[in-house]
C-alpha atoms as a PDB file:
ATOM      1  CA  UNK A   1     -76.622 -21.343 -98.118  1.00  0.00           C
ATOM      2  CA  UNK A   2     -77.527 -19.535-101.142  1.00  0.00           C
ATOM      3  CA  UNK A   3     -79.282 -16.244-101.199  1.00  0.00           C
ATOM      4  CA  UNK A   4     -82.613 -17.862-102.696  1.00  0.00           C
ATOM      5  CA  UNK A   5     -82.735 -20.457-100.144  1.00  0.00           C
ATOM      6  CA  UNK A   6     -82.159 -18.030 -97.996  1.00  0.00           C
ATOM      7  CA  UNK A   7     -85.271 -15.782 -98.893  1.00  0.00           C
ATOM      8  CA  UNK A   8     -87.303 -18.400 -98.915  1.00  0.00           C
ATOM      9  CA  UNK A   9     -86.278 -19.695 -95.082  1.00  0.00           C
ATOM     10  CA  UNK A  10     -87.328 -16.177 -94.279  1.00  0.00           C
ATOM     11  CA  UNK A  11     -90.757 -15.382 -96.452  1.00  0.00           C
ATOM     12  CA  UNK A  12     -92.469 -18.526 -94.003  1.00  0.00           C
ATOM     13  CA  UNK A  13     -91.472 -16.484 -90.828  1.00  0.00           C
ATOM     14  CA  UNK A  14     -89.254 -16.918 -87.767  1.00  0.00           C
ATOM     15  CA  UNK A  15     -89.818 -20.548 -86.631  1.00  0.00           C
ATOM     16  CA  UNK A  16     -86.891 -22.688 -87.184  1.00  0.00           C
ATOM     17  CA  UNK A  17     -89.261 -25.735 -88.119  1.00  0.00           C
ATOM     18  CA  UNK A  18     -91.053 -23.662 -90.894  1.00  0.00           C
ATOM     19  CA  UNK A  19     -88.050 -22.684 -92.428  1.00  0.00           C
ATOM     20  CA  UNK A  20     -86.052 -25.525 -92.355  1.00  0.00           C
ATOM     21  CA  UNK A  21     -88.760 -27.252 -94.051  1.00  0.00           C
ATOM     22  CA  UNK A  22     -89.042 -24.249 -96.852  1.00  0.00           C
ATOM     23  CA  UNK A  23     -85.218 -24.809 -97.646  1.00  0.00           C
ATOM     24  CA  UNK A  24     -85.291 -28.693 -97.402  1.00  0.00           C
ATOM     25  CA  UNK A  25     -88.374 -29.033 -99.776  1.00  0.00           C
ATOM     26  CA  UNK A  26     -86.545 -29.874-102.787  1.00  0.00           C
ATOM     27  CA  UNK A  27     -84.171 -32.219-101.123  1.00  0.00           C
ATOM     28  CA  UNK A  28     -87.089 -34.047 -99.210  1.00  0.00           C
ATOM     29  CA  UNK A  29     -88.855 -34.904-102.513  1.00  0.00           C
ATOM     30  CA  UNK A  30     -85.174 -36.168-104.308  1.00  0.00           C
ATOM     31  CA  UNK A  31     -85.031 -38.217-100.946  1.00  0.00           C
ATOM     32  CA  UNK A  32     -89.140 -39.962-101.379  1.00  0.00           C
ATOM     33  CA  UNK A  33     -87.886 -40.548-105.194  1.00  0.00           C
ATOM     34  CA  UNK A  34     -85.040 -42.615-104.781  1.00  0.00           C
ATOM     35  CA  UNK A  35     -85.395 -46.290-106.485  1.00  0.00           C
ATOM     36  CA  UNK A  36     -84.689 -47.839-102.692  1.00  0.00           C
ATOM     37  CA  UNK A  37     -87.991 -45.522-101.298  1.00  0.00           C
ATOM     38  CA  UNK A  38     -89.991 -45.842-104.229  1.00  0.00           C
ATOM     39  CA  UNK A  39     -89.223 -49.420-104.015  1.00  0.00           C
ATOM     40  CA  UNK A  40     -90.429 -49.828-100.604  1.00  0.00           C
ATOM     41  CA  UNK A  41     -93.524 -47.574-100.303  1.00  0.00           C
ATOM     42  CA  UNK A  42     -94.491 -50.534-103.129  1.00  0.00           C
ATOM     43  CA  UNK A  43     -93.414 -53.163-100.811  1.00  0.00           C
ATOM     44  CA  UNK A  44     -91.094 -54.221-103.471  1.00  0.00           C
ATOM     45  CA  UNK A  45     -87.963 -54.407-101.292  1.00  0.00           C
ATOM     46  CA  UNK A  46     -85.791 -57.524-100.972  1.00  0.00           C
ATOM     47  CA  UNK A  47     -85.435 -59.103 -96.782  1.00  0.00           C
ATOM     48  CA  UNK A  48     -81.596 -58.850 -97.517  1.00  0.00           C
ATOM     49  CA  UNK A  49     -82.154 -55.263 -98.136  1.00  0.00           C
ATOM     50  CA  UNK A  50     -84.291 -54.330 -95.510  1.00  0.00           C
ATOM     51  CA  UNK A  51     -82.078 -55.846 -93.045  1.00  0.00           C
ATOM     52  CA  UNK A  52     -78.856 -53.758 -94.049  1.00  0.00           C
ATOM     53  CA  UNK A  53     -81.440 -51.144 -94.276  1.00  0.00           C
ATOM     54  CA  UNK A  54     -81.727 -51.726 -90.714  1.00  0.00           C
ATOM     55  CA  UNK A  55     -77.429 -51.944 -90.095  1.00  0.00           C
ATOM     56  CA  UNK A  56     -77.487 -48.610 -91.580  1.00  0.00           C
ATOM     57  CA  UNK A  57     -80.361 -47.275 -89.489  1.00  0.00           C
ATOM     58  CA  UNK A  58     -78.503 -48.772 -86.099  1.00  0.00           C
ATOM     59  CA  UNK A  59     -75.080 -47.312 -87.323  1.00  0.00           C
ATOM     60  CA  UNK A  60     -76.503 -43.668 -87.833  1.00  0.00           C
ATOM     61  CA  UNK A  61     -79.291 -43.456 -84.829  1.00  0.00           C
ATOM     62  CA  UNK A  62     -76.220 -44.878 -82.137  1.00  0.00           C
ATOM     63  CA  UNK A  63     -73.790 -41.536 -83.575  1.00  0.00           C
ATOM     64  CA  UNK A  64     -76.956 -39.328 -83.377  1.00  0.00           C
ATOM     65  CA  UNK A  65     -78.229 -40.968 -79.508  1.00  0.00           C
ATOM     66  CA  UNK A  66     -74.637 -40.660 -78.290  1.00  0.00           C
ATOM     67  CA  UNK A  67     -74.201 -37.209 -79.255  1.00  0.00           C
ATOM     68  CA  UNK A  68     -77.725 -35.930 -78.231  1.00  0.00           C
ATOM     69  CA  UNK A  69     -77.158 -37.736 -74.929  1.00  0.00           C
ATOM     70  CA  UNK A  70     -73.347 -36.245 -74.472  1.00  0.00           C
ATOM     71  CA  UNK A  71     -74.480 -32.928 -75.490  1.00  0.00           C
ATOM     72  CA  UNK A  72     -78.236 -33.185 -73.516  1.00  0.00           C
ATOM     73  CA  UNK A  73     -77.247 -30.111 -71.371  1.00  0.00           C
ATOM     74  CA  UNK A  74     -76.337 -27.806 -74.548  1.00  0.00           C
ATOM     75  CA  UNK A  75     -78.695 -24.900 -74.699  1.00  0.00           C
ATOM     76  CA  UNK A  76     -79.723 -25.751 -78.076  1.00  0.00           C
ATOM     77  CA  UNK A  77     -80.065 -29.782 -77.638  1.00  0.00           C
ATOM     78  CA  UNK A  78     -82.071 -29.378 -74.465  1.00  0.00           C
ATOM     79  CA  UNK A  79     -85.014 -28.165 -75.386  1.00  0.00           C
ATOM     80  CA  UNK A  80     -85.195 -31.065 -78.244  1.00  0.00           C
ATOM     81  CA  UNK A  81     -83.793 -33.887 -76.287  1.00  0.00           C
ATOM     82  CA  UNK A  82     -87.006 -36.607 -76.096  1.00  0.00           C
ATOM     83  CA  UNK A  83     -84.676 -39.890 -75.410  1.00  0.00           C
ATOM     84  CA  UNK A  84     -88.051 -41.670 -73.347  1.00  0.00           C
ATOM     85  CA  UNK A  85     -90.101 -40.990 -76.247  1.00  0.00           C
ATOM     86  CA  UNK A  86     -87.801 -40.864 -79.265  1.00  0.00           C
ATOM     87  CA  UNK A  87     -84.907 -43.091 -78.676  1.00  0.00           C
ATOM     88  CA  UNK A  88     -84.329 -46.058 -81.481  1.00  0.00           C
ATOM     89  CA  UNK A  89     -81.529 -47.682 -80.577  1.00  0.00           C
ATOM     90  CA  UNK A  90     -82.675 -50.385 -78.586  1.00  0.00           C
ATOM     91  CA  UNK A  91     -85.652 -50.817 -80.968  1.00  0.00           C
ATOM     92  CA  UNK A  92     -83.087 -51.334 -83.451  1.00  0.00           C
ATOM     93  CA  UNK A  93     -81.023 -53.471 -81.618  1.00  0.00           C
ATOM     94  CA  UNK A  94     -84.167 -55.597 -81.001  1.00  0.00           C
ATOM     95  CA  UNK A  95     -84.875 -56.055 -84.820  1.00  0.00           C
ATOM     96  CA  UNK A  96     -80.995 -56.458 -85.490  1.00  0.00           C
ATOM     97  CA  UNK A  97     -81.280 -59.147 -83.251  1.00  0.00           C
ATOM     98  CA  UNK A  98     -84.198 -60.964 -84.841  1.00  0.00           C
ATOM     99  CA  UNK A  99     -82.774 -61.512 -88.239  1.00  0.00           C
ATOM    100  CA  UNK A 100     -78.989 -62.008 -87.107  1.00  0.00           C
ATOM    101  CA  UNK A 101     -79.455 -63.667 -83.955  1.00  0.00           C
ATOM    102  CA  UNK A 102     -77.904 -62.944 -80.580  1.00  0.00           C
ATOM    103  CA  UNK A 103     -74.391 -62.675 -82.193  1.00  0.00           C
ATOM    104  CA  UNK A 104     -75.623 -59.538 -84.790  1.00  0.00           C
ATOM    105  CA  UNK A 105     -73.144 -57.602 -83.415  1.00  0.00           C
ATOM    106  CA  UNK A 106     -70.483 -59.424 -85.620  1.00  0.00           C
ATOM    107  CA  UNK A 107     -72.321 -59.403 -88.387  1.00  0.00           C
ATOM    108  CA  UNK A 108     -73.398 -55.437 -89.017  1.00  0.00           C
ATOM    109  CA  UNK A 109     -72.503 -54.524 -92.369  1.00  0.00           C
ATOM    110  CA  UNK A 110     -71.739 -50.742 -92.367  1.00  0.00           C
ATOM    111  CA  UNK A 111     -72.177 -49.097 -95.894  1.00  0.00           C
ATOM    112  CA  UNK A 112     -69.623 -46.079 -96.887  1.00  0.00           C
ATOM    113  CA  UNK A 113     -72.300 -43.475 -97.223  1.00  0.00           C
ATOM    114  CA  UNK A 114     -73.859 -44.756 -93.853  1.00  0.00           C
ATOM    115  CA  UNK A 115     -70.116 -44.407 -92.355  1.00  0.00           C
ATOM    116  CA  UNK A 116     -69.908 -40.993 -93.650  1.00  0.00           C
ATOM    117  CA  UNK A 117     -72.756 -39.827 -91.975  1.00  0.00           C
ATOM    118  CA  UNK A 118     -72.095 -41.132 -88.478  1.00  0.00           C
ATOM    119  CA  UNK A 119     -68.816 -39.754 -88.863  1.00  0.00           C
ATOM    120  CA  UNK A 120     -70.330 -36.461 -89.541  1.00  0.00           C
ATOM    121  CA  UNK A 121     -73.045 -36.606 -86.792  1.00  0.00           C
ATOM    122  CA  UNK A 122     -70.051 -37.573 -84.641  1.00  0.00           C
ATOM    123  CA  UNK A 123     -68.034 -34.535 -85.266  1.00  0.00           C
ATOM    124  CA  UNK A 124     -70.314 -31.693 -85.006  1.00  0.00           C
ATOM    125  CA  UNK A 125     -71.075 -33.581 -82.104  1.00  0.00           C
ATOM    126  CA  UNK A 126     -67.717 -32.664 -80.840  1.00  0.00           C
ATOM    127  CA  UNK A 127     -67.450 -29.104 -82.480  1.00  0.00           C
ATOM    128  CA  UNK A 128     -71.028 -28.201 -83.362  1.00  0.00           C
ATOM    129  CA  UNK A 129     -73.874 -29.519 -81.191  1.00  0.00           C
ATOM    130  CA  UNK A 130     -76.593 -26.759 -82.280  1.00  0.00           C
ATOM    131  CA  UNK A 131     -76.260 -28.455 -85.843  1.00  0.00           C
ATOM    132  CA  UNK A 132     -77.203 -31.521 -84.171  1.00  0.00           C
ATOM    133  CA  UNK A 133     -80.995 -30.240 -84.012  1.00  0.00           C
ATOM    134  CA  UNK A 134     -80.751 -30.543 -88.059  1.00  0.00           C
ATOM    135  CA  UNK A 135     -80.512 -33.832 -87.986  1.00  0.00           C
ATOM    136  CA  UNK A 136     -82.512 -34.706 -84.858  1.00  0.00           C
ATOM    137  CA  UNK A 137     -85.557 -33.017 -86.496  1.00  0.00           C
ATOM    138  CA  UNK A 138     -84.969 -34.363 -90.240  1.00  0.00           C
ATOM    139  CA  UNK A 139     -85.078 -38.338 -88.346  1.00  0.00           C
ATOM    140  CA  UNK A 140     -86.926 -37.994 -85.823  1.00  0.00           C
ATOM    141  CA  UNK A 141     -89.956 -36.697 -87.535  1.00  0.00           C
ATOM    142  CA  UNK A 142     -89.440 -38.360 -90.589  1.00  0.00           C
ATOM    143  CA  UNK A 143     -89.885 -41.308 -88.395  1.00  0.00           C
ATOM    144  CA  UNK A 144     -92.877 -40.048 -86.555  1.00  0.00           C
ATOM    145  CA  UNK A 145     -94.395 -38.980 -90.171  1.00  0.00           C
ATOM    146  CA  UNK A 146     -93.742 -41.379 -93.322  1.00  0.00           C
ATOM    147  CA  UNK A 147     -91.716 -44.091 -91.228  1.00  0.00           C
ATOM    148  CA  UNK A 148     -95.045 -45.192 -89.739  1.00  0.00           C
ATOM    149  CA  UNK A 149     -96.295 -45.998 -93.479  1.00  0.00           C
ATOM    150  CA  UNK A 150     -93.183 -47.734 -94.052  1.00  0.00           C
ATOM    151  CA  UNK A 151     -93.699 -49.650 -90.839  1.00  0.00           C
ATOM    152  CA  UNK A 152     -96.896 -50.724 -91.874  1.00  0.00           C
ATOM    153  CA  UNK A 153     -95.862 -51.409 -95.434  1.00  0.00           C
ATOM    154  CA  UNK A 154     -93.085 -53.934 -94.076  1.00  0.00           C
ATOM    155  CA  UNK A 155     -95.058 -55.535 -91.655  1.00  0.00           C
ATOM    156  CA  UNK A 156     -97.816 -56.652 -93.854  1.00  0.00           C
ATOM    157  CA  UNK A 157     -95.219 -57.573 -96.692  1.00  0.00           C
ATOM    158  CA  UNK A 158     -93.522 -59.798 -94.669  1.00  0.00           C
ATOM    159  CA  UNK A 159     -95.689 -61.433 -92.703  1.00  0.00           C
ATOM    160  CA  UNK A 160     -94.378 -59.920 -89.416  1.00  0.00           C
ATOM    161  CA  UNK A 161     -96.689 -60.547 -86.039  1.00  0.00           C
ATOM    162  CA  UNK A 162     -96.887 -58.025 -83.880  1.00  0.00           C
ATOM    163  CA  UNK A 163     -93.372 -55.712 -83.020  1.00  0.00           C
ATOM    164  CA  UNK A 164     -91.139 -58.952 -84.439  1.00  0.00           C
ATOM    165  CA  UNK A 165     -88.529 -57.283 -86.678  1.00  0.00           C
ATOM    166  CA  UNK A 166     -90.376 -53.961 -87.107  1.00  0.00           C
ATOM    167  CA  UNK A 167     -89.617 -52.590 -83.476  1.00  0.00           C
ATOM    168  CA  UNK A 168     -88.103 -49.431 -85.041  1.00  0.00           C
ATOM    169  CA  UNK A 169     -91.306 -48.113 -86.157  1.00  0.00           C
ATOM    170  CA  UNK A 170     -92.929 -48.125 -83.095  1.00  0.00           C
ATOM    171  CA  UNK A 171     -92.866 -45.610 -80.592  1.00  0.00           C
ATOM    172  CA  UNK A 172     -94.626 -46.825 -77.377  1.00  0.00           C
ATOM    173  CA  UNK A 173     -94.017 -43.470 -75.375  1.00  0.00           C
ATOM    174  CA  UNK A 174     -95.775 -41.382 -78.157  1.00  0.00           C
ATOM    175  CA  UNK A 175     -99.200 -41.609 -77.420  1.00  0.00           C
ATOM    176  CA  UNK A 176    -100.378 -39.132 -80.654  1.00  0.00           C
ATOM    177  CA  UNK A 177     -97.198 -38.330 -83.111  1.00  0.00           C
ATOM    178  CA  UNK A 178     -99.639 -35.426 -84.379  1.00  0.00           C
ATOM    179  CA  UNK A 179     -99.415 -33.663 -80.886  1.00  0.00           C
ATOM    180  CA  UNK A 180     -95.947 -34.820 -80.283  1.00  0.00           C
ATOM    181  CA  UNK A 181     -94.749 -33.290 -83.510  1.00  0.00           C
ATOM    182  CA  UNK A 182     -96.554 -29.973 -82.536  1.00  0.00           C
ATOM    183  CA  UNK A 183     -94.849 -30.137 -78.686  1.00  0.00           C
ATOM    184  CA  UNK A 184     -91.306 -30.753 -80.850  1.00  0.00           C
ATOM    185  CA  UNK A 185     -91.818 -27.958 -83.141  1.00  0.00           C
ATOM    186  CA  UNK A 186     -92.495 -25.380 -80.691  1.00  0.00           C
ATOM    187  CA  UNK A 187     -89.450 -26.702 -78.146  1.00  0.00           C
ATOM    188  CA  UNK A 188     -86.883 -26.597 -81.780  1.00  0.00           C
ATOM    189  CA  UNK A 189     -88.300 -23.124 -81.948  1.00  0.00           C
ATOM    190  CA  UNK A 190     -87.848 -21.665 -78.849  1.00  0.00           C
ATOM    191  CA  UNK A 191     -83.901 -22.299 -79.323  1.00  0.00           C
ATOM    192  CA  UNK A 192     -82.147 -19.026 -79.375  1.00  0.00           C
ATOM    193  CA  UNK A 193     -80.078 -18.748 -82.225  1.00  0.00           C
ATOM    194  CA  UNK A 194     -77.842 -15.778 -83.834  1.00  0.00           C
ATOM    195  CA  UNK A 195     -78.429 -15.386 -87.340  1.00  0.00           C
ATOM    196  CA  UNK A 196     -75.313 -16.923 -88.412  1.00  0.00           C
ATOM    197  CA  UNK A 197     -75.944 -20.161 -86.287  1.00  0.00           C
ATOM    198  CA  UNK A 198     -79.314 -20.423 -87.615  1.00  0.00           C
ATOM    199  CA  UNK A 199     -78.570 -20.091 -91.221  1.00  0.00           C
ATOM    200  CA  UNK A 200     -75.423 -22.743 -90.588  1.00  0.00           C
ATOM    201  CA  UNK A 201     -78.427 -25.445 -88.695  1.00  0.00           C
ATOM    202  CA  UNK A 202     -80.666 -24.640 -92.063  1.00  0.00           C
ATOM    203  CA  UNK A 203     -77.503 -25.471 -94.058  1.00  0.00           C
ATOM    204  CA  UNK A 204     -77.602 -28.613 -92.258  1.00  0.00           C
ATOM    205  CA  UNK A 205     -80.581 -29.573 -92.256  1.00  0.00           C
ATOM    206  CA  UNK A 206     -80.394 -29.792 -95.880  1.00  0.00           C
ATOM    207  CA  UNK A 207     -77.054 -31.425 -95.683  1.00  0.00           C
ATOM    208  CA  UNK A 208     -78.932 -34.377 -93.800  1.00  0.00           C
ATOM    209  CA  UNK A 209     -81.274 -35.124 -96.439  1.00  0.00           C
ATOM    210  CA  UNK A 210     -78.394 -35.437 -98.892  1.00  0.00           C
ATOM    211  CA  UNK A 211     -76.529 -37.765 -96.157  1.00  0.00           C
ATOM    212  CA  UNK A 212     -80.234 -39.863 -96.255  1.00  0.00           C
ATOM    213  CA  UNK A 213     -80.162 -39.713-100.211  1.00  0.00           C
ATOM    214  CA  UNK A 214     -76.697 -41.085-100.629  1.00  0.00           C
ATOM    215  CA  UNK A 215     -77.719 -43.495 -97.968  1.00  0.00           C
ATOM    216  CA  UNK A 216     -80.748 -44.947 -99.820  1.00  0.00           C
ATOM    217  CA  UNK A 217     -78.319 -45.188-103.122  1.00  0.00           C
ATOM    218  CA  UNK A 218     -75.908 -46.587-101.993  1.00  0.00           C
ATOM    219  CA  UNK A 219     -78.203 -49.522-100.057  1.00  0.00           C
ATOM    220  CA  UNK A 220     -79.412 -50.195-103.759  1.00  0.00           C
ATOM    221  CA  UNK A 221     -75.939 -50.106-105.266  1.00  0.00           C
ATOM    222  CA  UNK A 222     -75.005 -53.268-102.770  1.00  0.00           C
ATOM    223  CA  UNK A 223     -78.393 -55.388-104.151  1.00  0.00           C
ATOM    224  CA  UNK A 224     -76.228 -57.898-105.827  1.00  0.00           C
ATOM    225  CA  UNK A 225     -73.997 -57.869-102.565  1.00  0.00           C
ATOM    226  CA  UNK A 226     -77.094 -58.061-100.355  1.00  0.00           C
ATOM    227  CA  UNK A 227     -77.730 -61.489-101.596  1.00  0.00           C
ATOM    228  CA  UNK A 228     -75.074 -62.965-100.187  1.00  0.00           C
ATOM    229  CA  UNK A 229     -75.853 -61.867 -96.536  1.00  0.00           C
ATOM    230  CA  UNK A 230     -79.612 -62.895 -96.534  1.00  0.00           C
ATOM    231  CA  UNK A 231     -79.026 -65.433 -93.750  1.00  0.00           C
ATOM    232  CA  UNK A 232     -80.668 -65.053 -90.165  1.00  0.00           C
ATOM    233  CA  UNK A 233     -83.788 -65.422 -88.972  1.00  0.00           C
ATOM    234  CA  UNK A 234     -87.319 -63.992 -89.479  1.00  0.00           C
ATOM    235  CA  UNK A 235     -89.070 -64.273 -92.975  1.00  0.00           C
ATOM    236  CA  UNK A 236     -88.483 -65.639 -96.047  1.00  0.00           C
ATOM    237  CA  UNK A 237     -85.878 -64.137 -98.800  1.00  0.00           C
ATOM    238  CA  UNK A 238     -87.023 -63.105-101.704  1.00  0.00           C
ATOM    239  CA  UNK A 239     -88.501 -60.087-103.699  1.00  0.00           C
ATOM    240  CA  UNK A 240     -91.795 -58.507-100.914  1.00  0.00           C
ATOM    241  CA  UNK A 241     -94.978 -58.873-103.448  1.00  0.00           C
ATOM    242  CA  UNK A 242     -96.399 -55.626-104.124  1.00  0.00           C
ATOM    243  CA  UNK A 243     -99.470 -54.139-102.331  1.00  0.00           C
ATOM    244  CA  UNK A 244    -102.720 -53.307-103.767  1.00  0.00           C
ATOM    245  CA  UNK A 245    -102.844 -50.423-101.599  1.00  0.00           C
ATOM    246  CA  UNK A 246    -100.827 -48.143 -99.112  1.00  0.00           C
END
């Protein structure tokens, strides 16, 4: 990490949450201004794309859940490890499941940038686990925070009833995301880390949104591929009509 970025991480004080979202500002508005976010927070995104949308989702959140769970005990995954509350695999598998059918499995499409992010997640995983609290935080509360609107946004677009295809969203053992958050801030800042390890989790932290920008372009590089795939259950295909409001 630069020496700017650097500064900055340290002018909003010690708390890992406040600096990691000082050095990650930048990076977290490239990520809302993609074409595939600015897209969707219109509710102009295509079914074919929301459902590899959700094959990328399942392919990232089952390297991040393995390693959290593998590395649970770690002194600095411990304090942040919420799988009851937080967990999205089988949420994912339940919407994966809804537009595939029971035999999704076999039909997963994995993009390259999507690949290259498990396969990060996977190996610090293995060498690294107190950069796994990076990318915990970055998903996890991006979920809690803007996924909700997103949730919303594709539910009434579609024409979903009730958790059909849009179980990812919804996180039945959070009973107030605005306390929650608070609870997960404080535990993520109670981790004792030297200065070294903490600049290296900042330097990841900013590396995730990159992983999550490269994600979202690549998902609208494959539109024209998308088409082809758009078979399944669940709504219509098609371009989402726009809302009025969000």
């Amino acid at each position: 990490m630069d020496t700017t970025k650097m500064k900055r991480a340290n002018s909003v004080g010690s708390d890992l949450s406040e600096q990691i979202k000082e050095v990650t500002k930048d990076s977290h508005v490239r990520a809302e201004n993609t074409q595939l976010m600015l897209n969707y927070q219109k509710g102009q995104i295509t079914l074919p794309q929301y459902k590899i949308l959700l094959c990328s989702l399942y392919e990232i959140y089952r390297a991040l859940e393995e390693e959290l769970d593998r590395n649970s005990a770690h002194p600095a995954v411990e304090p942040i490890y919420f799988p009851q509350e937080l967990a999205r695999l089988d949420s994912l598998e339940q919407d994966l499941e809804y537009f595939f059918g029971s035999q999704w499995r076999e039909r997963v499409i994995v993009p390259a940038a999507t690949h290259r992010y498990a396969e990060r997640l996977r190996e610090i995983g293995r060498s690294s686990p107190n950069l796994l609290v990076a990318h915990a935080y970055t998903r996890y509360l991006g979920d809690l925070s803007g996924g909700q609107v997103l949730g919303k946004i594709t539910q009434k677009s579609m024409g979903l009833s009730g958790k059909e295809g849009v179980a990812f969203f919804s996180f039945p053992g959070v009973t107030s995301p605005h306390r929650f958050k608070q609870l997960y801030r404080s535990r993520m800042n109670s981790i004792e880390l030297s200065e070294e390890e903490r600049r290296k989790v900042l330097d990841e932290a900013v590396r995730a949104f990159e992983f999550n920008i490269e994600v979202f372009d690549d998902l609208q590089k494959m539109l024209s591929i998308t088409g082809e795939t758009s078979g399944g259950r669940g709504t219509q295909n098609g371009t989402i009509n726009p809302l009025t409001a969000i």
